[in-house]
Protein backbone atom coordinates (compact mmCIF):
# COMPACT_ATOMS: atom_id res chain seq x y z
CA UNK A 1 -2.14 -2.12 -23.45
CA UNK A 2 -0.17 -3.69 -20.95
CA UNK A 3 -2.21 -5.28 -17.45
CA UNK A 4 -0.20 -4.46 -14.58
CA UNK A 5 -1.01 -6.18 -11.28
CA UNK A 6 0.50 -5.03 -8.17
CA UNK A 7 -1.24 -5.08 -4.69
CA UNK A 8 -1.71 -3.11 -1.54
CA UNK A 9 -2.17 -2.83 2.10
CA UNK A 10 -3.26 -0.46 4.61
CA UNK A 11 -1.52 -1.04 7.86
CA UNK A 12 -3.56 0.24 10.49
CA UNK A 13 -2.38 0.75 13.94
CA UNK A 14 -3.90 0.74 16.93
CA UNK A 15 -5.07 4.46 16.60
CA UNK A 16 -6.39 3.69 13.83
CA UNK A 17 -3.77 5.52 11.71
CA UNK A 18 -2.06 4.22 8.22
CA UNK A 19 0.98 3.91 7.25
CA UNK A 20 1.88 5.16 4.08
CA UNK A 21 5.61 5.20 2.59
CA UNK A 22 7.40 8.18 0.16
CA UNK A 23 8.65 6.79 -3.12
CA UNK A 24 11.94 7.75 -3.39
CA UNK A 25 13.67 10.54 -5.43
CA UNK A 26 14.77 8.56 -8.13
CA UNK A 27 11.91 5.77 -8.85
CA UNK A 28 8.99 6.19 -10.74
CA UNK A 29 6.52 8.93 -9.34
CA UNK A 30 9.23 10.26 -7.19
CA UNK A 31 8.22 11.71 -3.96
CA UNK A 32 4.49 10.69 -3.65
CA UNK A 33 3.40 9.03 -0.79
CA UNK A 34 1.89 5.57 -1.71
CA UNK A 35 0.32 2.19 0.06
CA UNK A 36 2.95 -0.18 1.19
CA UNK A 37 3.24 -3.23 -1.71
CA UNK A 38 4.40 -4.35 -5.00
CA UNK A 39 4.49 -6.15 -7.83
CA UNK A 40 3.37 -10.05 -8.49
CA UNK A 41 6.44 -12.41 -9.38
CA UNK A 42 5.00 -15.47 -11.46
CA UNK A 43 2.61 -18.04 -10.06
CA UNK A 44 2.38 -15.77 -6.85
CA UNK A 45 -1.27 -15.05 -4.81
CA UNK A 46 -2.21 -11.42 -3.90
CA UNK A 47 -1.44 -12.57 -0.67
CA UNK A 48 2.06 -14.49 -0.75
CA UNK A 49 3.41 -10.71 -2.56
CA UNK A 50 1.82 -8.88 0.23
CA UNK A 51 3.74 -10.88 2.82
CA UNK A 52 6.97 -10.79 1.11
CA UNK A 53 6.77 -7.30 0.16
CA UNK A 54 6.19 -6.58 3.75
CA UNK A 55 9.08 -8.29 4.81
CA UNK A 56 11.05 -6.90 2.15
CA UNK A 57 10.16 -3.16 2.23
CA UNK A 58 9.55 -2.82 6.06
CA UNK A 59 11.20 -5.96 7.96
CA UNK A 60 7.54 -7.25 9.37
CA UNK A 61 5.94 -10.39 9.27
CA UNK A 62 2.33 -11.03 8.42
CA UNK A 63 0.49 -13.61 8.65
CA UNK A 64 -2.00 -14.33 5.31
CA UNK A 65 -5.47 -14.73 7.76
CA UNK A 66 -4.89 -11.19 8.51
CA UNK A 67 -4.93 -9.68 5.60
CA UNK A 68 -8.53 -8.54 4.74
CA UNK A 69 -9.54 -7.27 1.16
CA UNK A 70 -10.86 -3.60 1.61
CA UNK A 71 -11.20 -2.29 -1.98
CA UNK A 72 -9.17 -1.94 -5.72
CA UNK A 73 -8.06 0.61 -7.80
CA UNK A 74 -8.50 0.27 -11.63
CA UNK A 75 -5.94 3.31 -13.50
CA UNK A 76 -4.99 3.39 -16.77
CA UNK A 77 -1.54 4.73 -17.00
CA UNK A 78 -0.31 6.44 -20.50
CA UNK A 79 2.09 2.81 -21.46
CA UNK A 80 -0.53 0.30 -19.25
CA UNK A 81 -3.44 -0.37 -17.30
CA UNK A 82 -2.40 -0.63 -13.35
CA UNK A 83 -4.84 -2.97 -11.30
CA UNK A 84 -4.53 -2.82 -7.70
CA UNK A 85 -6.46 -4.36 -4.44
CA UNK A 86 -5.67 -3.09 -1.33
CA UNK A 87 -6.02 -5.03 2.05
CA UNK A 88 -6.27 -4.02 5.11
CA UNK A 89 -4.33 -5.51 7.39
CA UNK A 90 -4.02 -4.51 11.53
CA UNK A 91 -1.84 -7.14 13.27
CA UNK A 92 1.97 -8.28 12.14
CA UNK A 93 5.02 -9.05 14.30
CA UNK A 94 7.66 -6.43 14.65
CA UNK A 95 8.24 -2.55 13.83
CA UNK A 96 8.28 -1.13 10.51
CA UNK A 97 11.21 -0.15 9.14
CA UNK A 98 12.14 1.69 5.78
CA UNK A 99 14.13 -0.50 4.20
CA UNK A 100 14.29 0.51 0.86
CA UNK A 101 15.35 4.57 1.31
CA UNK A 102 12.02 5.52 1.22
CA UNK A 103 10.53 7.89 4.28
CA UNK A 104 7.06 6.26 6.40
CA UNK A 105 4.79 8.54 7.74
CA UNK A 106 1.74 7.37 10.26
CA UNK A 107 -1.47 9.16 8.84
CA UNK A 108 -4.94 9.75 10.27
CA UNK A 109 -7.36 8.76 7.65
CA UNK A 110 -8.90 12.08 6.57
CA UNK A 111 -5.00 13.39 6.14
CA UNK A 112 -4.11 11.05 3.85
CA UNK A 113 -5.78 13.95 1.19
CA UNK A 114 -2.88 15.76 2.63
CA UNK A 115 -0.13 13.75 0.73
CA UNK A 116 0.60 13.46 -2.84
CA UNK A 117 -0.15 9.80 -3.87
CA UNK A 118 0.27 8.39 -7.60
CA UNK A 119 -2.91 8.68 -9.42
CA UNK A 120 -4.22 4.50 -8.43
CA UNK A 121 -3.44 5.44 -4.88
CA UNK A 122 -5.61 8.39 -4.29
CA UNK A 123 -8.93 7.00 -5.26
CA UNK A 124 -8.40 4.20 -2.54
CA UNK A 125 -8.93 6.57 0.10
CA UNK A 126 -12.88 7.04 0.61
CA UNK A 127 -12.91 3.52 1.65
CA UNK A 128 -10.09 4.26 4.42
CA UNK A 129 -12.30 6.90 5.27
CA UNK A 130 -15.33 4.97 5.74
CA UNK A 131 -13.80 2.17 7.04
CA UNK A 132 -11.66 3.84 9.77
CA UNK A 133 -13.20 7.44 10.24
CA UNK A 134 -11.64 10.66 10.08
């Protein structure tokens, strides 16, 4: 089975809400609600995606000493095996911005039960919980 490593990050603002972005319509899990991140490209660190996913996906800048590993998710999808750590990360420079179609949605902790995330997402959120409260 295929090893798929893609990482994560909870943006937290400073009411101690996360951001969380809908995958759009016609991608992959369609609709659910998801960490902001992505995929590795070759010879890349956890980090360096994190950053340029950011930029990508929601036009902010982050700096790599603020990004703080919080917890992973370990799912085994029916054609691979998805591994996924998720940082935490609560300062970057600018506003975020959906800049790949998909919707963003500030969430209190506790609520993020409320939306539907892909299978690797959901299990990430006790740690949120504990981290950040209700």
């Amino acid at each position: 089975m295929r090893l798929l490593l893609v990482v994560a990050v909870s943006l937290v603002d400073a009411d101690n809400r996360v951001l969380i972005a809908q995958r759009p319509a016609d991608k992959a899990l369609g609709g659910l609600w998801e960490f902001p991140g992505g995929k590795l490209e070759p010879g890349e660190r956890p980090e360096q995606a994190l950053i340029r996913e950011l930029d990508e996906e929601l036009g902010i800048a982050v700096e790599e000493a603020c990004l703080a590993p919080l917890s992973f998710a370990s799912h085994a999808y029916p054609d691979m095996h998805l591994l996924m750590p998720l940082y935490i990360c609560r300062r970057w420079a600018g506003t975020p911005q959906p800049r790949e179609g998909q919707a963003l949605k500030w969430v209190r902790p506790r609520a993020l039960r409320d939306y539907p995330m892909p299978p690797a997402d959901a299990p990430l959120i006790p740690a949120l919980i504990d981290l950040l409260g209700p």
